[in-house]
Each structure stands twice: as structure tokens, then as C-alpha cells.
ModelCIF file with pLDDT and N, C-alpha, C, O atoms, coordinates in Angstrom:
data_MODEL
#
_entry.id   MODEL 
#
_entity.id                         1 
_entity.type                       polymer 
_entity.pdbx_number_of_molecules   1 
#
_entity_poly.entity_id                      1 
_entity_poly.type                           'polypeptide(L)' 
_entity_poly.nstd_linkage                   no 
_entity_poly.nstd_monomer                   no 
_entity_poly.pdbx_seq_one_letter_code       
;(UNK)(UNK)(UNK)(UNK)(UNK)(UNK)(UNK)(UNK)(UNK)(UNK)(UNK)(UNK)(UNK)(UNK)(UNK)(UNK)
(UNK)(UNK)(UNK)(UNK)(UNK)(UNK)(UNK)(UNK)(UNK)(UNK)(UNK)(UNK)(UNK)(UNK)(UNK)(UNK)
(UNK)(UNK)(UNK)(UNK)(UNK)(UNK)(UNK)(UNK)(UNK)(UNK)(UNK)(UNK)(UNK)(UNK)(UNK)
;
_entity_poly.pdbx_seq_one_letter_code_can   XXXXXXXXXXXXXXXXXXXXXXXXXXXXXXXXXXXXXXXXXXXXXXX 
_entity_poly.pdbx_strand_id                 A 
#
loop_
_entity_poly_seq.entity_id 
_entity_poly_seq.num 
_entity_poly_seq.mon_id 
_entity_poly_seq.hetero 
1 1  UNK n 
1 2  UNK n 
1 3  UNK n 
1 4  UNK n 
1 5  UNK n 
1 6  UNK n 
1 7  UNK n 
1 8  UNK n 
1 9  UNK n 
1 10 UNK n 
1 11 UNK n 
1 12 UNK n 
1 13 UNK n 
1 14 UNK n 
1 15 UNK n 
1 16 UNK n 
1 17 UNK n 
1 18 UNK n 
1 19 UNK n 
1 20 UNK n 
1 21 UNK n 
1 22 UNK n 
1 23 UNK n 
1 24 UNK n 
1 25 UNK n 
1 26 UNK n 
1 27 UNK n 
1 28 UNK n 
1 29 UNK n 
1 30 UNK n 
1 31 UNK n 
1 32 UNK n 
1 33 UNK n 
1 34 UNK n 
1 35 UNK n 
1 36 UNK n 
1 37 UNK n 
1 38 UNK n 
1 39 UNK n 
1 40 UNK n 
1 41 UNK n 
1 42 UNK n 
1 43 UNK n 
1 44 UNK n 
1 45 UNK n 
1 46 UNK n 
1 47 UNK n 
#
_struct_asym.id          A 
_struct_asym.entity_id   1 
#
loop_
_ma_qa_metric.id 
_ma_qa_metric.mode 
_ma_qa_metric.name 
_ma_qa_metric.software_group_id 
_ma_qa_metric.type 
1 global pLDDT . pLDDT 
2 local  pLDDT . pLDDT 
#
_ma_qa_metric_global.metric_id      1 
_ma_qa_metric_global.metric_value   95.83 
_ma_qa_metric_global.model_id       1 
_ma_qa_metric_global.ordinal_id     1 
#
loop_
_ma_qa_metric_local.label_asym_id 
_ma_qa_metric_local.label_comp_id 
_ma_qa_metric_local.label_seq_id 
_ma_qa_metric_local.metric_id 
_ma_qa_metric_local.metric_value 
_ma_qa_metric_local.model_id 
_ma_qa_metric_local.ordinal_id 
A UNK 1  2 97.00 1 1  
A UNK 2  2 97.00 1 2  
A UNK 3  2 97.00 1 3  
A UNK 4  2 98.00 1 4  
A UNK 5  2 98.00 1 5  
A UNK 6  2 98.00 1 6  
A UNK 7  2 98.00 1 7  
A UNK 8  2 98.00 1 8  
A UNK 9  2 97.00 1 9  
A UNK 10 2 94.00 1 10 
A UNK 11 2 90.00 1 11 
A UNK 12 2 90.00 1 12 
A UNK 13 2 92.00 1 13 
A UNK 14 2 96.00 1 14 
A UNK 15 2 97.00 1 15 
A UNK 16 2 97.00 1 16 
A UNK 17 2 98.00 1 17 
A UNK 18 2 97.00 1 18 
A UNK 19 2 97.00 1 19 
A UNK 20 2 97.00 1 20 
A UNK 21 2 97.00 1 21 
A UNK 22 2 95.00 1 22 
A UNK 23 2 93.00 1 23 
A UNK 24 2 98.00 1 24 
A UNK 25 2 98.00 1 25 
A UNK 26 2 98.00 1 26 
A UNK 27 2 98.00 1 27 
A UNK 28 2 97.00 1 28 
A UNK 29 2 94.00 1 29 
A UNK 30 2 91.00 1 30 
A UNK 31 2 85.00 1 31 
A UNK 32 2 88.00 1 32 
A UNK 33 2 90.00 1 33 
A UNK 34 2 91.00 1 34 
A UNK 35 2 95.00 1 35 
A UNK 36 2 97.00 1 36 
A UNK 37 2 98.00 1 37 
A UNK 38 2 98.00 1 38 
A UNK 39 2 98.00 1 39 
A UNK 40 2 98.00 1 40 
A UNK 41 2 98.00 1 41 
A UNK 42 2 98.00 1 42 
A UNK 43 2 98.00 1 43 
A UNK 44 2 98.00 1 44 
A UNK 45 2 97.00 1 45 
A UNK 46 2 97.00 1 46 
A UNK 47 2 98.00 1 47 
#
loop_
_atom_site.group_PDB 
_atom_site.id 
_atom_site.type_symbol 
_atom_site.label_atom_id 
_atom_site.label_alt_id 
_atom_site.label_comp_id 
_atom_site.label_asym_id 
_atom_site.label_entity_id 
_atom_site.label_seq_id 
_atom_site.pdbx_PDB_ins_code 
_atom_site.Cartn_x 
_atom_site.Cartn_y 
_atom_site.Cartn_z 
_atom_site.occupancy 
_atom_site.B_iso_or_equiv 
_atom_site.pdbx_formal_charge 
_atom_site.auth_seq_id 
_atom_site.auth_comp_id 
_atom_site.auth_asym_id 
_atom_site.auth_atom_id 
_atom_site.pdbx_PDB_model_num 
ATOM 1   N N  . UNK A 1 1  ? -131.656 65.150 1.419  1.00 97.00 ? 1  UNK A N  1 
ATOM 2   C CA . UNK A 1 1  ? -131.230 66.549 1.423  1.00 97.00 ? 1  UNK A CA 1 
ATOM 3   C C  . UNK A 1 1  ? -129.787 66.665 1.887  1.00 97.00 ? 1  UNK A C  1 
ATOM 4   O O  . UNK A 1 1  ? -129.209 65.836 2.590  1.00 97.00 ? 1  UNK A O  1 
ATOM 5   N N  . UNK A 1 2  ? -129.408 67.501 1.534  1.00 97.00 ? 2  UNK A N  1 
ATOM 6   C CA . UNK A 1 2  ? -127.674 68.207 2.545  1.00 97.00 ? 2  UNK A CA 1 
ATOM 7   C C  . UNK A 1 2  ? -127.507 68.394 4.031  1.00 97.00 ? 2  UNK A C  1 
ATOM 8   O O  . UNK A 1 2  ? -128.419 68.619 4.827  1.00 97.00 ? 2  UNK A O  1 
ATOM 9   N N  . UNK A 1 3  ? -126.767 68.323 4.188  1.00 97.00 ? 3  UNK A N  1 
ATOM 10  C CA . UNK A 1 3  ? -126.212 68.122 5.511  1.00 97.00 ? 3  UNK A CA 1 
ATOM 11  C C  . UNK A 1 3  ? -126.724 70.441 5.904  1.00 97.00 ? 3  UNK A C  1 
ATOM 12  O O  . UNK A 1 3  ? -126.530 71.464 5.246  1.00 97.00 ? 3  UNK A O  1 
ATOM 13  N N  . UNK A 1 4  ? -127.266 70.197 7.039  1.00 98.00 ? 4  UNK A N  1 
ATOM 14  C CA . UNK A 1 4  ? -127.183 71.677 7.182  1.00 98.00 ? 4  UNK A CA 1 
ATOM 15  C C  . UNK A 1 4  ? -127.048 71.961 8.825  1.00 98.00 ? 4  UNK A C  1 
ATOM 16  O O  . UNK A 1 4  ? -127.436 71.287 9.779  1.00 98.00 ? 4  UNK A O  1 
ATOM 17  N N  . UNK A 1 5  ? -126.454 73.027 8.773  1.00 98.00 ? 5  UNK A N  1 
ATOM 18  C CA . UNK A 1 5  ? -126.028 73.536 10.565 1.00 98.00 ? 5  UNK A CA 1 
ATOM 19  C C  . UNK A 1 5  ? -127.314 73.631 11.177 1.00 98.00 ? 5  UNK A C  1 
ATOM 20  O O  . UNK A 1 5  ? -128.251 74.041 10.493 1.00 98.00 ? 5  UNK A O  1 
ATOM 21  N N  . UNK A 1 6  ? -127.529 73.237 12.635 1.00 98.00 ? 6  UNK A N  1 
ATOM 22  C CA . UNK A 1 6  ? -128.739 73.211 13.603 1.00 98.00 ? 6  UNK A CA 1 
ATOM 23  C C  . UNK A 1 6  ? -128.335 74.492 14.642 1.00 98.00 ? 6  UNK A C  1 
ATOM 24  O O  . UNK A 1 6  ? -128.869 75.597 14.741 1.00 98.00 ? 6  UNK A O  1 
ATOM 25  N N  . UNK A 1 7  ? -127.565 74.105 15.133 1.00 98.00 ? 7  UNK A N  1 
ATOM 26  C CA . UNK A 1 7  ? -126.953 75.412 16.363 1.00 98.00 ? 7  UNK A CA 1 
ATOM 27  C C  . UNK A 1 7  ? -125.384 75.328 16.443 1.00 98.00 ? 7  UNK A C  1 
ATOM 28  O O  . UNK A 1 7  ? -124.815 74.581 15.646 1.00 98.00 ? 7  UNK A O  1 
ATOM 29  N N  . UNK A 1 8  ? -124.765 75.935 17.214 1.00 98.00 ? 8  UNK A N  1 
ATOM 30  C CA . UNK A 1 8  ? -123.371 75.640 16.978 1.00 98.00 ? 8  UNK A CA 1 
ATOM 31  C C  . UNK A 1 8  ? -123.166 77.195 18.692 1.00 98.00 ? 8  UNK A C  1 
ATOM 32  O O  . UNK A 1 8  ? -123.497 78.330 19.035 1.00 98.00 ? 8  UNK A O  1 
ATOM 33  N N  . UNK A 1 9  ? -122.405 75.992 19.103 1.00 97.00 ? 9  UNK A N  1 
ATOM 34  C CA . UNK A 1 9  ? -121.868 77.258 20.380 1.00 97.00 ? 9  UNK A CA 1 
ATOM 35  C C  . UNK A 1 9  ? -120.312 77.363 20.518 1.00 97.00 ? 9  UNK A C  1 
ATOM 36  O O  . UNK A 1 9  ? -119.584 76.499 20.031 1.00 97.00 ? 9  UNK A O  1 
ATOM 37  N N  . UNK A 1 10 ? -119.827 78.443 21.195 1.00 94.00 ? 10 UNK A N  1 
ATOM 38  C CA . UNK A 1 10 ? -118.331 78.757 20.588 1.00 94.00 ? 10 UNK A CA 1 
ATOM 39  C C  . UNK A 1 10 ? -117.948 78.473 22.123 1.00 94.00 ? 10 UNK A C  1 
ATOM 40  O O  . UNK A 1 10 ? -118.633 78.080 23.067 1.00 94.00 ? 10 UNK A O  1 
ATOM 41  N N  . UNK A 1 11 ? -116.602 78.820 22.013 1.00 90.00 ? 11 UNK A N  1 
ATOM 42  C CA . UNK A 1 11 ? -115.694 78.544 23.155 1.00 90.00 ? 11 UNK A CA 1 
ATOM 43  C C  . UNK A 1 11 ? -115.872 79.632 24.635 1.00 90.00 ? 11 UNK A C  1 
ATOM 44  O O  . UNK A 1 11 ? -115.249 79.585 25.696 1.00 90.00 ? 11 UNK A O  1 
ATOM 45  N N  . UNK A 1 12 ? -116.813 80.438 24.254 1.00 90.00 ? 12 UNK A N  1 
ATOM 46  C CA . UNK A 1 12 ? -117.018 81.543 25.063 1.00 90.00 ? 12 UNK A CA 1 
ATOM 47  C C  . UNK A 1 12 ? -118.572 81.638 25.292 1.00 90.00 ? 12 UNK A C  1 
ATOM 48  O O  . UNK A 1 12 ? -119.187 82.604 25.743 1.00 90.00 ? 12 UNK A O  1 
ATOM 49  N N  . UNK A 1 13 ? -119.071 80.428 24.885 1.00 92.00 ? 13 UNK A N  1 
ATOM 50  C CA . UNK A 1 13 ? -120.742 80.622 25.141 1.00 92.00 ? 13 UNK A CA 1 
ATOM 51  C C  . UNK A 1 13 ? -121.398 81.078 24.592 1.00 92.00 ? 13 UNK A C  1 
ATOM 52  O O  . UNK A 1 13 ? -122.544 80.960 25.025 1.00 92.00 ? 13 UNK A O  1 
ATOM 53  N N  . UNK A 1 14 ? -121.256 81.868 23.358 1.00 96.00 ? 14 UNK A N  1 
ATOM 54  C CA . UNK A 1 14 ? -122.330 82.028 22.561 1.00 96.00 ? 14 UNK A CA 1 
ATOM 55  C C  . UNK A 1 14 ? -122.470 81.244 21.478 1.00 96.00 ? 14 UNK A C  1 
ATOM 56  O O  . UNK A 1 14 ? -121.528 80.784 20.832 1.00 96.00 ? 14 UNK A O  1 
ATOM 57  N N  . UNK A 1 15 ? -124.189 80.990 21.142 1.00 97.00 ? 15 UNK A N  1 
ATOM 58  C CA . UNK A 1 15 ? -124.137 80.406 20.599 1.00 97.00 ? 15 UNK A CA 1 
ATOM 59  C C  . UNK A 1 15 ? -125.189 80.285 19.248 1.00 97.00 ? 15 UNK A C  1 
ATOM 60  O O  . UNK A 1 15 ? -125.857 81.293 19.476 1.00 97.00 ? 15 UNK A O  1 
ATOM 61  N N  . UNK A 1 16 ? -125.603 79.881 18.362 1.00 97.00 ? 16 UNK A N  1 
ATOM 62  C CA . UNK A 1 16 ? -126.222 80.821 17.142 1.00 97.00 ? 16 UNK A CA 1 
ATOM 63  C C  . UNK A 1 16 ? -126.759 79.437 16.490 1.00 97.00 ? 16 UNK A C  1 
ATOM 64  O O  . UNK A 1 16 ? -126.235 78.341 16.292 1.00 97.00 ? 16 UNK A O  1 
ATOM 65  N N  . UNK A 1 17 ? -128.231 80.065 16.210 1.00 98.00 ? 17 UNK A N  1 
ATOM 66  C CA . UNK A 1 17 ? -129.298 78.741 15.641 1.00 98.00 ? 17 UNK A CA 1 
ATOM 67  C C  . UNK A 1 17 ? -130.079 79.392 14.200 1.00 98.00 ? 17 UNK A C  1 
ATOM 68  O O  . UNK A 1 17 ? -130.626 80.433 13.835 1.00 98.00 ? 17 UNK A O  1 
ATOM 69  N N  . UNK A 1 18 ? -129.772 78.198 13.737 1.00 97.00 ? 18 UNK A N  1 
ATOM 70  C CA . UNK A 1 18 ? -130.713 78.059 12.335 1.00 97.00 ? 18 UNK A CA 1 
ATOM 71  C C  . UNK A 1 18 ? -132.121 78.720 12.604 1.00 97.00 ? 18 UNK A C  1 
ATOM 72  O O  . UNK A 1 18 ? -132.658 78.583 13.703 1.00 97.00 ? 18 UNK A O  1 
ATOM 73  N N  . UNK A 1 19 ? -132.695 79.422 11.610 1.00 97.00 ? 19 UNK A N  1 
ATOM 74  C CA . UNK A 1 19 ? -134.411 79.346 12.141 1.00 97.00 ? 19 UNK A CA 1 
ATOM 75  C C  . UNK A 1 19 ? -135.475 79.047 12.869 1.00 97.00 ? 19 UNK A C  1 
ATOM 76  O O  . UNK A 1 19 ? -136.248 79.638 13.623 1.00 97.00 ? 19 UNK A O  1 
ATOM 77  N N  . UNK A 1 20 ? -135.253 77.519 12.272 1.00 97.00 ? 20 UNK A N  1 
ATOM 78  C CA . UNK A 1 20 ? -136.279 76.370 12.402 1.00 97.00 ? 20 UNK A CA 1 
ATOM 79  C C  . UNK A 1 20 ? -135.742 75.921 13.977 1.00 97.00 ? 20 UNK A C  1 
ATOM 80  O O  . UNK A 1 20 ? -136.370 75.120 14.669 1.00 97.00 ? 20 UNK A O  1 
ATOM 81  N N  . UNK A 1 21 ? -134.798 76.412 14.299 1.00 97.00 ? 21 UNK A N  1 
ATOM 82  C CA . UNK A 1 21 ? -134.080 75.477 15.882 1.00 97.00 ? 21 UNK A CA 1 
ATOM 83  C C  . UNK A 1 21 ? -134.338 76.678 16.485 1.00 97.00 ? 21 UNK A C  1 
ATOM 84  O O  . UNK A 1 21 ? -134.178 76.246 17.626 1.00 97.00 ? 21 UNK A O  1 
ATOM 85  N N  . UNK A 1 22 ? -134.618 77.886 16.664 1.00 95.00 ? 22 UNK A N  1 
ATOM 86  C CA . UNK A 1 22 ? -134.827 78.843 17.435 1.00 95.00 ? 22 UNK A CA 1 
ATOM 87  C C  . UNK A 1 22 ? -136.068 78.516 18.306 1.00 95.00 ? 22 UNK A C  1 
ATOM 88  O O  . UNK A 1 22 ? -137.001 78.020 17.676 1.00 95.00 ? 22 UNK A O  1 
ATOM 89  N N  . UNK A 1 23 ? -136.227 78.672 19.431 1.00 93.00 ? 23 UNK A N  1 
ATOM 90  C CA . UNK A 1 23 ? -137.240 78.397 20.247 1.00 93.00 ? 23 UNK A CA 1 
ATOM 91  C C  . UNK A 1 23 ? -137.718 77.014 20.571 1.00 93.00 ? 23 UNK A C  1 
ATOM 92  O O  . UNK A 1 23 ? -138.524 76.613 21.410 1.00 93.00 ? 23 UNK A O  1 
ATOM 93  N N  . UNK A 1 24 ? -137.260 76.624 20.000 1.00 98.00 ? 24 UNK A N  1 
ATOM 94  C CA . UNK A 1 24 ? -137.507 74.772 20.045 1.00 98.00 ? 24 UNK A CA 1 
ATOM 95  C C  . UNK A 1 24 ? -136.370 74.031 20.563 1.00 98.00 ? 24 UNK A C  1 
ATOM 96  O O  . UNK A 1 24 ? -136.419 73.182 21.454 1.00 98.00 ? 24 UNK A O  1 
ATOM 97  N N  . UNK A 1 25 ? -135.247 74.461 19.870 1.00 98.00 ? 25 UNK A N  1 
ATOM 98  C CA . UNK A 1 25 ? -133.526 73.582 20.566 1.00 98.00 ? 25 UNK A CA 1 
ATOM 99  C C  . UNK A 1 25 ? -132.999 74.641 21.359 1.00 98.00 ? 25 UNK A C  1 
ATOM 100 O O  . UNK A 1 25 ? -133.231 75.849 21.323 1.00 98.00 ? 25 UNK A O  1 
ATOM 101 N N  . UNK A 1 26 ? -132.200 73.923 22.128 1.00 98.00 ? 26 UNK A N  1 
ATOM 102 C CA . UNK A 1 26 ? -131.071 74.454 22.818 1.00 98.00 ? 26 UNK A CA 1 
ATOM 103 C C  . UNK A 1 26 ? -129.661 73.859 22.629 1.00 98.00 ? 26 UNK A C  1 
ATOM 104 O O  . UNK A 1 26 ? -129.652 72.716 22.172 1.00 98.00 ? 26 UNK A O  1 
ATOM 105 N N  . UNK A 1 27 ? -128.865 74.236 22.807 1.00 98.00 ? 27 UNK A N  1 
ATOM 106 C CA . UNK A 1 27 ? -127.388 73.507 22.479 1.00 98.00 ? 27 UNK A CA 1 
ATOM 107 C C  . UNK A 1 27 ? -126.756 74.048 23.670 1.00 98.00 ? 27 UNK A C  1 
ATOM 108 O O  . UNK A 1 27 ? -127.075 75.188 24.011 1.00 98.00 ? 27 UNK A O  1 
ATOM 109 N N  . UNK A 1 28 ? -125.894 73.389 24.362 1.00 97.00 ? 28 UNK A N  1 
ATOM 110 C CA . UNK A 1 28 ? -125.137 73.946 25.568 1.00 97.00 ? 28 UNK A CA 1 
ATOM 111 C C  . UNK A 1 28 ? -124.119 72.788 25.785 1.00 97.00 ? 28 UNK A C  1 
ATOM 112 O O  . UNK A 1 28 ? -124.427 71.686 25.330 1.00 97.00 ? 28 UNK A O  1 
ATOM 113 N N  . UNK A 1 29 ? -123.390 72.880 26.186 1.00 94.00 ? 29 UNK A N  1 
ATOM 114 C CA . UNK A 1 29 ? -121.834 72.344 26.674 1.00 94.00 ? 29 UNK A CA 1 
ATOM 115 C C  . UNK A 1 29 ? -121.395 72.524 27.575 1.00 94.00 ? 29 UNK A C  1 
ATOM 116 O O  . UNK A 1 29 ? -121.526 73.617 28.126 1.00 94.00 ? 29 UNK A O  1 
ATOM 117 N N  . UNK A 1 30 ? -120.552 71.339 28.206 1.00 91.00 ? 30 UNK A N  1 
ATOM 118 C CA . UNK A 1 30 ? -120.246 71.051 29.359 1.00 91.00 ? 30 UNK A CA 1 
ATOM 119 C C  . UNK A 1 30 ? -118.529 70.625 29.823 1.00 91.00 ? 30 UNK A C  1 
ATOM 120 O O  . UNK A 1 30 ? -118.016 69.512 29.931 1.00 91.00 ? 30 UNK A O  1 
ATOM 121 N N  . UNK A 1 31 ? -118.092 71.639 29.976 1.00 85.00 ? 31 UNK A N  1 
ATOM 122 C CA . UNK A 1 31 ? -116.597 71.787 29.606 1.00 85.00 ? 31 UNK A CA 1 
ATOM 123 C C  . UNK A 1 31 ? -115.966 71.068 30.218 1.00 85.00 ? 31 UNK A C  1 
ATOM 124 O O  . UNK A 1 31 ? -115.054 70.507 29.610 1.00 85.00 ? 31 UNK A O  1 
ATOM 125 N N  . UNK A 1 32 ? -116.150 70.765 31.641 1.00 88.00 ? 32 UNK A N  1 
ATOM 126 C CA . UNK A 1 32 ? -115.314 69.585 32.343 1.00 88.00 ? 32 UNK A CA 1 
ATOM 127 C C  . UNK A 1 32 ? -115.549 68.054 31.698 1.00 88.00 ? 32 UNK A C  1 
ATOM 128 O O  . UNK A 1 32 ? -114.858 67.058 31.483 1.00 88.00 ? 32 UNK A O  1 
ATOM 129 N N  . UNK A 1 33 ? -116.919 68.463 31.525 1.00 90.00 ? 33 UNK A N  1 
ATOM 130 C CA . UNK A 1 33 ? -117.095 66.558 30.854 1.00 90.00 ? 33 UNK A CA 1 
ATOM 131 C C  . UNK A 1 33 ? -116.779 66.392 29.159 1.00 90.00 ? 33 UNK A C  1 
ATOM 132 O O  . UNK A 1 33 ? -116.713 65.333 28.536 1.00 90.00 ? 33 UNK A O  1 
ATOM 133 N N  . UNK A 1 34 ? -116.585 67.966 28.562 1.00 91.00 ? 34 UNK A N  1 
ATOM 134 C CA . UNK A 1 34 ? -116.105 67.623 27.367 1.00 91.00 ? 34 UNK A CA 1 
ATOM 135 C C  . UNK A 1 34 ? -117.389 67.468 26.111 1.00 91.00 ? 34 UNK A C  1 
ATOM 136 O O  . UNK A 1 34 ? -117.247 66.953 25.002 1.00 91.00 ? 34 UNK A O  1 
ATOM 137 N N  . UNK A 1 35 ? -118.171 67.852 26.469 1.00 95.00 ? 35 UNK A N  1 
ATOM 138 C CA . UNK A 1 35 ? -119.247 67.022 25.649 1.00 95.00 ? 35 UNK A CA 1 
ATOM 139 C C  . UNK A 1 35 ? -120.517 68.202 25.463 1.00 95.00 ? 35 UNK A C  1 
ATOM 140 O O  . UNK A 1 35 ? -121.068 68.741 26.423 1.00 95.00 ? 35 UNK A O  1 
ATOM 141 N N  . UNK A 1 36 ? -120.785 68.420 24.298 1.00 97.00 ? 36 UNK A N  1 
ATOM 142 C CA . UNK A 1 36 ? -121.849 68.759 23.621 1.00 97.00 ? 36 UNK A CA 1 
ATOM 143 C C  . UNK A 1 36 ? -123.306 68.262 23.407 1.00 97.00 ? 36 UNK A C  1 
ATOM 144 O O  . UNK A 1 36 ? -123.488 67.272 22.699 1.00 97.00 ? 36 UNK A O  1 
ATOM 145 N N  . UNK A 1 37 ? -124.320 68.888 23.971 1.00 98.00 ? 37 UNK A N  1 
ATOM 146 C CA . UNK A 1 37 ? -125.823 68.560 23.947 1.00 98.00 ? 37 UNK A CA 1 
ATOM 147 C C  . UNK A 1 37 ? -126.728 69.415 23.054 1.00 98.00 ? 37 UNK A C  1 
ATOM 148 O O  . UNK A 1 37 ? -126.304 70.427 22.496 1.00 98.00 ? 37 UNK A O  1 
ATOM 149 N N  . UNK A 1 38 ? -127.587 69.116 22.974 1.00 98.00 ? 38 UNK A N  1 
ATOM 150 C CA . UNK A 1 38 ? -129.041 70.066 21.715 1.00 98.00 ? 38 UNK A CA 1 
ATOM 151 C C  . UNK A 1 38 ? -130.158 69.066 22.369 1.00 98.00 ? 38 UNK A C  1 
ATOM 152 O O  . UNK A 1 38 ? -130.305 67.857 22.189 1.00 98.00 ? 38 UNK A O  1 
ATOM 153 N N  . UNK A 1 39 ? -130.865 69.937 23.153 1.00 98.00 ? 39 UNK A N  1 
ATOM 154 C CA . UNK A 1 39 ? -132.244 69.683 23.457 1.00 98.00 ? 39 UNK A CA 1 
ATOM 155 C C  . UNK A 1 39 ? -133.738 69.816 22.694 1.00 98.00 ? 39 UNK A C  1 
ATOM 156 O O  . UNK A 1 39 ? -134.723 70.420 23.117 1.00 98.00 ? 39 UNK A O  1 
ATOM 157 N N  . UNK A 1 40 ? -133.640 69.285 21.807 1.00 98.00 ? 40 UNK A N  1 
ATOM 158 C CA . UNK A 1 40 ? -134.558 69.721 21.352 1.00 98.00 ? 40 UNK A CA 1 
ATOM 159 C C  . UNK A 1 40 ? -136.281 69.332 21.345 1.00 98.00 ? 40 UNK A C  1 
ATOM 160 O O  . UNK A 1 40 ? -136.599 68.143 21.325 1.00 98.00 ? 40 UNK A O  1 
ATOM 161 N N  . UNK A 1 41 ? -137.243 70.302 21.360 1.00 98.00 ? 41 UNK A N  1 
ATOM 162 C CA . UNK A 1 41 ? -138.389 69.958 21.940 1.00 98.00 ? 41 UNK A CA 1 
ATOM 163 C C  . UNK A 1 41 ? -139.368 70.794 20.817 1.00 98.00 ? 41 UNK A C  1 
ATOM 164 O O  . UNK A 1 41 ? -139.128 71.778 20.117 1.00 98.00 ? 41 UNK A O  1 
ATOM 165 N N  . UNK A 1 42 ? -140.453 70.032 20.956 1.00 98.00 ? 42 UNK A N  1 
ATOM 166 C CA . UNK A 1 42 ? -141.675 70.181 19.906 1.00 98.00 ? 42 UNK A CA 1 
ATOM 167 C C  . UNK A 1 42 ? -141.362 69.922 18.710 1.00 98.00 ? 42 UNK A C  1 
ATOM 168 O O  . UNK A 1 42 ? -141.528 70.711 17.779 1.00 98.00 ? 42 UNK A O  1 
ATOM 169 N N  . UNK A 1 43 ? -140.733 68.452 18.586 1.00 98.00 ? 43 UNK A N  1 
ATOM 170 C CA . UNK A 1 43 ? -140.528 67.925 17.436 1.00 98.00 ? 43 UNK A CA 1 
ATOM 171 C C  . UNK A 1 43 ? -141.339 67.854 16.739 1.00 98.00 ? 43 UNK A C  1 
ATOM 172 O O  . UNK A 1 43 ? -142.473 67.599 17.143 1.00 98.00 ? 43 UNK A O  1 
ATOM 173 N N  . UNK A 1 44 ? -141.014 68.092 15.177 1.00 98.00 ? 44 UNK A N  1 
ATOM 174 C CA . UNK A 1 44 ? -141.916 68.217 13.663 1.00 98.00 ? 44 UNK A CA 1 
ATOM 175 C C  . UNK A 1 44 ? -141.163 66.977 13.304 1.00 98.00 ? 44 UNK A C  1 
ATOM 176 O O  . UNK A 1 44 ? -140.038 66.562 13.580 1.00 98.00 ? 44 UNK A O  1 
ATOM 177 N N  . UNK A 1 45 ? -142.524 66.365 12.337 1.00 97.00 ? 45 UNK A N  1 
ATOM 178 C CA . UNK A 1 45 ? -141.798 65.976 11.298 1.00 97.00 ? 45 UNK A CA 1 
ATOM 179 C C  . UNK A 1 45 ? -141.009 65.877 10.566 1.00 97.00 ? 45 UNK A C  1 
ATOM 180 O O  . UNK A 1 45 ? -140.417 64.874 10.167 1.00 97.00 ? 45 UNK A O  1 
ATOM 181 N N  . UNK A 1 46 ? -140.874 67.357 10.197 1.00 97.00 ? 46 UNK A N  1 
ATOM 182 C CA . UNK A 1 46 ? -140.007 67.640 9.198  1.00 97.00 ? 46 UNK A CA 1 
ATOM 183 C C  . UNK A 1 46 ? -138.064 67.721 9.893  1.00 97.00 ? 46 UNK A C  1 
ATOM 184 O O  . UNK A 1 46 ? -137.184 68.251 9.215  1.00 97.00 ? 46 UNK A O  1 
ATOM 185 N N  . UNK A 1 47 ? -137.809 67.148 11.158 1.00 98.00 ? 47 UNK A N  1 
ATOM 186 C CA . UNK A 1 47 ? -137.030 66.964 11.952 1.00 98.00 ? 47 UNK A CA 1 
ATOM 187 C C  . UNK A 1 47 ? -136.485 66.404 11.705 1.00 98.00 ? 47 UNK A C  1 
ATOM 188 O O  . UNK A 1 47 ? -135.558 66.076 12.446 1.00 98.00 ? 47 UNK A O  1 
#
């Protein structure tokens, strides 16, 4: 399949999820260390 967006958070903290990642992922960032995370939980298959 294509490459498709999961979550995506902006420079000001908000941040905006696909469907299927609503309630299941989280995405959050960590500005001193530079670095981007997505937690995601109650993995499907179809993942």
C-alpha cells in the first residue's frame, strides 16, 4: 500500500490523527531532546 500520515504534532502542540490512530496512538515530542515519539497501543493487525 502507500505511504499514509499516522499523527503529526506542530510546533505549538497540537496535534492531529488519522482515524484508525485516534484512541489507540499518541504522538508527543520532546523539545530539549529533539525527538519525536507515537505510542501506540492495542495493536491490530492491520498495523
Amino acid at each position: 500500500k502507500e505511504r499514509e500520515l499516522v499523527a503529526l504534532i506542530t510546533s505549538g502542540g497540537s496535534t492531529n490523527y488519522r482515524d484508525f490512530a485516534k484512541d489507540r496512538f499518541t504522538i508527543s515530542r520532546d523539545n530539549a531532546k529533539n525527538t519525536v515519539y507515537l505510542q501506540m497501543n492495542s495493536l491490530k493487525f492491520e498495523d
